[in-house]
C-alpha atoms as a PDB file:
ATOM      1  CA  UNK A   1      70.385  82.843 158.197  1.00  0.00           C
ATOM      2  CA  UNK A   2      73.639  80.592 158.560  1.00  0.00           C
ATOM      3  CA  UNK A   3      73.344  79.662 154.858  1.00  0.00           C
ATOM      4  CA  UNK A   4      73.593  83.317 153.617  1.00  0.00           C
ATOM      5  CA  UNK A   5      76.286  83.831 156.760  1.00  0.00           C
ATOM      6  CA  UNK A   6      77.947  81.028 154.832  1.00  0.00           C
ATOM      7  CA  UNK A   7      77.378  82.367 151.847  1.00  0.00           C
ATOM      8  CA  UNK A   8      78.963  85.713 152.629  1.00  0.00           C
ATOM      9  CA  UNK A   9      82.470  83.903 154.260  1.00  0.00           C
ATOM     10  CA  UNK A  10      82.797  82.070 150.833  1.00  0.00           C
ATOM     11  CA  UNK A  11      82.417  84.961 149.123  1.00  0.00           C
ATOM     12  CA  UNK A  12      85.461  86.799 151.328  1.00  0.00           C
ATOM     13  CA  UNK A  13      87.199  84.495 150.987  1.00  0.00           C
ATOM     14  CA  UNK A  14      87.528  83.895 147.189  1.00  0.00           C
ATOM     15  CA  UNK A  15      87.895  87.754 147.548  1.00  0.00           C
ATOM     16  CA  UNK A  16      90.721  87.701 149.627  1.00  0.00           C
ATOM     17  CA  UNK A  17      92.330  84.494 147.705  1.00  0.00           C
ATOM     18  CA  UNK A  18      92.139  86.497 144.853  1.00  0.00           C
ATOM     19  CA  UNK A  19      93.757  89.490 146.158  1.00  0.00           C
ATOM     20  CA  UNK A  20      96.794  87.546 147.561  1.00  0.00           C
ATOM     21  CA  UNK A  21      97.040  86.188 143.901  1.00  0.00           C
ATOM     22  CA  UNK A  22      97.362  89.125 142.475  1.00  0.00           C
ATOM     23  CA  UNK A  23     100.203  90.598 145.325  1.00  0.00           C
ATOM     24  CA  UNK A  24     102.172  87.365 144.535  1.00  0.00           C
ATOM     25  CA  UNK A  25     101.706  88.010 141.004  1.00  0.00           C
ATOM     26  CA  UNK A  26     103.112  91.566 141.189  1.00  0.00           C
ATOM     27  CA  UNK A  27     105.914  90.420 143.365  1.00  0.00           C
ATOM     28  CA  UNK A  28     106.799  88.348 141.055  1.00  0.00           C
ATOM     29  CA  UNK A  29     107.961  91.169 138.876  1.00  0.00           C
ATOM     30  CA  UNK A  30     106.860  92.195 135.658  1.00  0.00           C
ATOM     31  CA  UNK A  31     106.678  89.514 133.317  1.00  0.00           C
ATOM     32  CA  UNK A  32     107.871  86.770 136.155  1.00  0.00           C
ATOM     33  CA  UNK A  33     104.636  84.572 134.420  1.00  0.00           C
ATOM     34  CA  UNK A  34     105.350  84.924 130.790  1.00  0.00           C
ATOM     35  CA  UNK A  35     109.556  83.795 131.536  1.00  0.00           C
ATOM     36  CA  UNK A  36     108.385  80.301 132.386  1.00  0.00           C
ATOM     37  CA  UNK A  37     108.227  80.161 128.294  1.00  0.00           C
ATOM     38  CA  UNK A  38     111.615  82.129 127.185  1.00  0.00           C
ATOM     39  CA  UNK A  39     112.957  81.465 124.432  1.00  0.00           C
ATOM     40  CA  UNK A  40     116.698  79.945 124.679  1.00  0.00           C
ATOM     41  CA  UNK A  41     118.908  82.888 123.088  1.00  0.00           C
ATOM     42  CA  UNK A  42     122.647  82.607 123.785  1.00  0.00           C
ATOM     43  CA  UNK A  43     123.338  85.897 126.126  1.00  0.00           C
ATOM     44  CA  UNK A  44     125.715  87.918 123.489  1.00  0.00           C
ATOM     45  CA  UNK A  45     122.963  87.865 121.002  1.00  0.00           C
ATOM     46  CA  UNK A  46     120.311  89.873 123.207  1.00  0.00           C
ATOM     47  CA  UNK A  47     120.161  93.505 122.671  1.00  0.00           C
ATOM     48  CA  UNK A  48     117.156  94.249 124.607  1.00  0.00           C
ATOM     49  CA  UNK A  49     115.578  92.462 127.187  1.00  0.00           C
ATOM     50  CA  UNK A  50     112.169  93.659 128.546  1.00  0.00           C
ATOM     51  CA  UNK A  51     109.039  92.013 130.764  1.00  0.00           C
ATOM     52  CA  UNK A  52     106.921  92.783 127.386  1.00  0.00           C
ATOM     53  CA  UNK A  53     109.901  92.208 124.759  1.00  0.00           C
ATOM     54  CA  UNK A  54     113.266  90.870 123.787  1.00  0.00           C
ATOM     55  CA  UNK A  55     115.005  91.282 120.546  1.00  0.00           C
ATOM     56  CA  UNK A  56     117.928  89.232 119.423  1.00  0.00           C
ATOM     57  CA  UNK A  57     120.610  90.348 116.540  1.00  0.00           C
ATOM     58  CA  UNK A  58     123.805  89.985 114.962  1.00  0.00           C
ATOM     59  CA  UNK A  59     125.399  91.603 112.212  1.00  0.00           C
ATOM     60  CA  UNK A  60     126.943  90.093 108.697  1.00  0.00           C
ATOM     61  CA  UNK A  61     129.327  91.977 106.262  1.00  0.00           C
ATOM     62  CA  UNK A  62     128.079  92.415 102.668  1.00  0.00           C
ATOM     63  CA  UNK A  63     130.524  91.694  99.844  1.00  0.00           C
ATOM     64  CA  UNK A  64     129.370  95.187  98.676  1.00  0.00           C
ATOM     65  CA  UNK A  65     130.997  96.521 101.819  1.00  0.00           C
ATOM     66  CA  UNK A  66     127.553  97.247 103.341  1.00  0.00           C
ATOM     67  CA  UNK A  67     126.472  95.847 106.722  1.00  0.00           C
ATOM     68  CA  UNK A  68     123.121  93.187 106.857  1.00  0.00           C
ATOM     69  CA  UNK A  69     121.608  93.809 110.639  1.00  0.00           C
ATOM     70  CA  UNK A  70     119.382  90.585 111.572  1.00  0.00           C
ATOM     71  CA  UNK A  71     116.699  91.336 114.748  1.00  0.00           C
ATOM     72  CA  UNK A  72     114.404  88.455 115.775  1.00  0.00           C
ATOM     73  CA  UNK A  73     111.546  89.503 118.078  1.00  0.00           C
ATOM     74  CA  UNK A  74     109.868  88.023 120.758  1.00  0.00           C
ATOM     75  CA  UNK A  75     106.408  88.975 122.300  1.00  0.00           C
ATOM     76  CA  UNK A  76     106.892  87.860 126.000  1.00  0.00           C
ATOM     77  CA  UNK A  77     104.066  90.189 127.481  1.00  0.00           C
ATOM     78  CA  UNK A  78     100.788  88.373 128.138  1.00  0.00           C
ATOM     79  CA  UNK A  79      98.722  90.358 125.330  1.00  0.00           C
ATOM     80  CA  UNK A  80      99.211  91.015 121.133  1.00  0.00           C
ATOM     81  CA  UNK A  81     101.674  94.091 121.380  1.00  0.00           C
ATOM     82  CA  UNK A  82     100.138  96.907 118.861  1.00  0.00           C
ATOM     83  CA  UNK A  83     101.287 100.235 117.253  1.00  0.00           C
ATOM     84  CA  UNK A  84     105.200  98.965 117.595  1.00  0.00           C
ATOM     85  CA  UNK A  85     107.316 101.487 116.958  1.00  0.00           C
ATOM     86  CA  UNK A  86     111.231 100.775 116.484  1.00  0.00           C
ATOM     87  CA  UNK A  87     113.981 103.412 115.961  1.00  0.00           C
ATOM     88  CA  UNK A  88     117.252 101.486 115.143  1.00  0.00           C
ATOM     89  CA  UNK A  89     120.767 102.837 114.787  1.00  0.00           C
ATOM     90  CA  UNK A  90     123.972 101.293 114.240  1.00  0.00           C
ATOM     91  CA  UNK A  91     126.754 103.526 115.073  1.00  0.00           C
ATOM     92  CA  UNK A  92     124.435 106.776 115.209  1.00  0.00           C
ATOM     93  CA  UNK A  93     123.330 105.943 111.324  1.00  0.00           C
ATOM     94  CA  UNK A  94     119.814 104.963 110.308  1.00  0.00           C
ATOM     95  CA  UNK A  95     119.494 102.436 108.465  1.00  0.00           C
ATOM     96  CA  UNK A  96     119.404 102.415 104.349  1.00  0.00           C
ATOM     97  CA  UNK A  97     116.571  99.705 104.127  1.00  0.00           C
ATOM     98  CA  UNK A  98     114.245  99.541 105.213  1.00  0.00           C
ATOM     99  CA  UNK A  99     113.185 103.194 106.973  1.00  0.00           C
ATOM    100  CA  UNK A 100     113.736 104.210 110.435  1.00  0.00           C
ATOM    101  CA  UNK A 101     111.134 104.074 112.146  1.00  0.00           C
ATOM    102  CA  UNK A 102     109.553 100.921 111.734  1.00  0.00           C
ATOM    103  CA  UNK A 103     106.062 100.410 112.683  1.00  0.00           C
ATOM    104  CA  UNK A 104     104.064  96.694 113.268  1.00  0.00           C
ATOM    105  CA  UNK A 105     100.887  97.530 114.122  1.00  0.00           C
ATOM    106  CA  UNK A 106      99.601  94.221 115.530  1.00  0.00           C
ATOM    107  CA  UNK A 107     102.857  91.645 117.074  1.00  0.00           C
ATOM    108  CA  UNK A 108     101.004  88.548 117.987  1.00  0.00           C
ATOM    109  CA  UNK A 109     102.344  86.405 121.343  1.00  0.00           C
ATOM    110  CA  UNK A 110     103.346  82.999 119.265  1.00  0.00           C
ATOM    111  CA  UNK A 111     105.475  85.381 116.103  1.00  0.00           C
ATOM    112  CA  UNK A 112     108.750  85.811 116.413  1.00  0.00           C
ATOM    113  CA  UNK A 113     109.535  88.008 113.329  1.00  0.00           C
ATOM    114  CA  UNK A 114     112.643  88.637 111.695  1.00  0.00           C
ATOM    115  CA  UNK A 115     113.531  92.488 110.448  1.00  0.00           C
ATOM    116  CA  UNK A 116     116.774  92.472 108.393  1.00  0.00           C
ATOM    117  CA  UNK A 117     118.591  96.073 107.929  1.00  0.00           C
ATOM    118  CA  UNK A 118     121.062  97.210 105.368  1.00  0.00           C
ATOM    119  CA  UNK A 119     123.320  99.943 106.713  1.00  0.00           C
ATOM    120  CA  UNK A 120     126.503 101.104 104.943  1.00  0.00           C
ATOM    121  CA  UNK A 121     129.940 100.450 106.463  1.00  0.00           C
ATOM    122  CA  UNK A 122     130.463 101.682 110.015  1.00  0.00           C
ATOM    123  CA  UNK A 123     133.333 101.588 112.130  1.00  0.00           C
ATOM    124  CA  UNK A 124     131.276 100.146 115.038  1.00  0.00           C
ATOM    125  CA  UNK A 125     129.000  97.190 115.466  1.00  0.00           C
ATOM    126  CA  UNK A 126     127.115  99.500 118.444  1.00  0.00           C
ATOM    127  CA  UNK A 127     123.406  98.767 117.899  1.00  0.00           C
ATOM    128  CA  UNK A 128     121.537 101.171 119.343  1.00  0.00           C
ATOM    129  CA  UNK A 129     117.070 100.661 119.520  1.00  0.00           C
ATOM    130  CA  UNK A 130     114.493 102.174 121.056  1.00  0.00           C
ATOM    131  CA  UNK A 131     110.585 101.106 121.075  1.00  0.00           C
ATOM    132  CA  UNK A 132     107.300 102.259 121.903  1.00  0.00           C
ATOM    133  CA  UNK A 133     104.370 100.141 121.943  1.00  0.00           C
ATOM    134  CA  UNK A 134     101.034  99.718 123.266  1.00  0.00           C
ATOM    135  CA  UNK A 135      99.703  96.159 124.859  1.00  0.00           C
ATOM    136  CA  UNK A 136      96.047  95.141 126.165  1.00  0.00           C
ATOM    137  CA  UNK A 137      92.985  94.242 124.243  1.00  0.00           C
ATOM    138  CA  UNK A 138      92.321  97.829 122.943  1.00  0.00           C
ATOM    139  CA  UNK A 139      95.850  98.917 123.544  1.00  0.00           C
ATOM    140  CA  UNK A 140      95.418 100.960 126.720  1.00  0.00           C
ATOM    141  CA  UNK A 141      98.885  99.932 128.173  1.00  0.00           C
ATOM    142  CA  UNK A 142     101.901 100.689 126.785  1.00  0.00           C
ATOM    143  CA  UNK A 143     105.476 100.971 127.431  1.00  0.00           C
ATOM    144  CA  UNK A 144     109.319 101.987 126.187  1.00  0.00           C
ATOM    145  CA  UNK A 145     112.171 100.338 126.377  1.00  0.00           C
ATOM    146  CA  UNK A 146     115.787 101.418 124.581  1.00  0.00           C
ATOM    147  CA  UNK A 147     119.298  99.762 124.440  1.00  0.00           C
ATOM    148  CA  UNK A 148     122.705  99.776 123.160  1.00  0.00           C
ATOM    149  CA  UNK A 149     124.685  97.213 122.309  1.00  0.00           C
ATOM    150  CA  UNK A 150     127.953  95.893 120.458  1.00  0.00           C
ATOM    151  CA  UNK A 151     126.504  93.455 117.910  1.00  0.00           C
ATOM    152  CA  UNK A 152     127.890  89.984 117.537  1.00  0.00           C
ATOM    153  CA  UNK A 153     128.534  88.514 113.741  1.00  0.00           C
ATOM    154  CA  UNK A 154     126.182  86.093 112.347  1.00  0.00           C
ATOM    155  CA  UNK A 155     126.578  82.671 112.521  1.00  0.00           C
ATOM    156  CA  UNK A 156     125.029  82.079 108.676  1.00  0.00           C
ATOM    157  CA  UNK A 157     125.699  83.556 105.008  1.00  0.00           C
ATOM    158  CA  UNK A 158     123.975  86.799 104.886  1.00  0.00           C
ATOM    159  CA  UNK A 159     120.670  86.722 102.600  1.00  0.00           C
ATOM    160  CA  UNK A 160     120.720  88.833  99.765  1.00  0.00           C
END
């Protein structure tokens, strides 16, 4: 009788541990686990910022006149991201190359791809992106995020 009585209060009590590990957890904030593990990105160069994802850009003048946009992604969420869609804009134009919307279907944690855009000349560098995206092991979270942003020029040569 006092062994299963025993038996039960362990039990509780890993219950109860648990739960307080998951309150901490959410109080935390979204994401407050994965940050531990950010990538060092100079403030000016973040467009979007998100518990799940953060993109990076800058923008480079063509000799042609056209504009190269350079985005570098990063999967911060705790899960492969899936269906990613991204709408991008720079001054209210789509891009020339490649298409807007751009779809990844499967954005691993440890990738941190790079999407270069051609648009023609704008008066503006203001970036503007919005994405959808699904998360978990058969994608049954999901979440959007959107920003705006004046983009700062590259550091390198543009590739061409």
């Amino acid at each position: 009788m006092r062994t299963t009585l025993a038996l039960w209060i362990a039990f509780l009590v890993i219950i109860v541990l648990f739960a307080a590990s998951l309150l901490a957890a959410r109080q935390a904030g979204a994401g407050g686990l994965t940050r531990a593990n950010a990538p060092a990105i100079p403030p000016e160069r973040i467009i979007l910022d998100s518990s799940d994802l953060v993109i990076e850009g800058c923008i480079a003048p063509l000799p042609s006149g056209e504009q190269e946009v350079r985005l570098k992604l990063y999967n911060m969420g705790l899960t492969t991201l899936r269906e990613m869609r991204l709408e991008v804009a720079l001054d209210g134009k789509p891009p020339k190359s490649p298409a807007s919307p751009i779809t990844i279907r499967r954005f691993p944690r440890r990738v941190t791809p790079e999407i270069v855009l051609l648009f023609d000349k704008t008066a503006r560098r203001e970036l503007s992106i919005k994405v959808d995206y699904r998360w978990g092991l058969l994608g049954s979270g999901g979440g959007s995020v959107s920003a705006s942003k004046l983009l700062p020029p590259c550091q390198s040569a543009p590739s061409q």
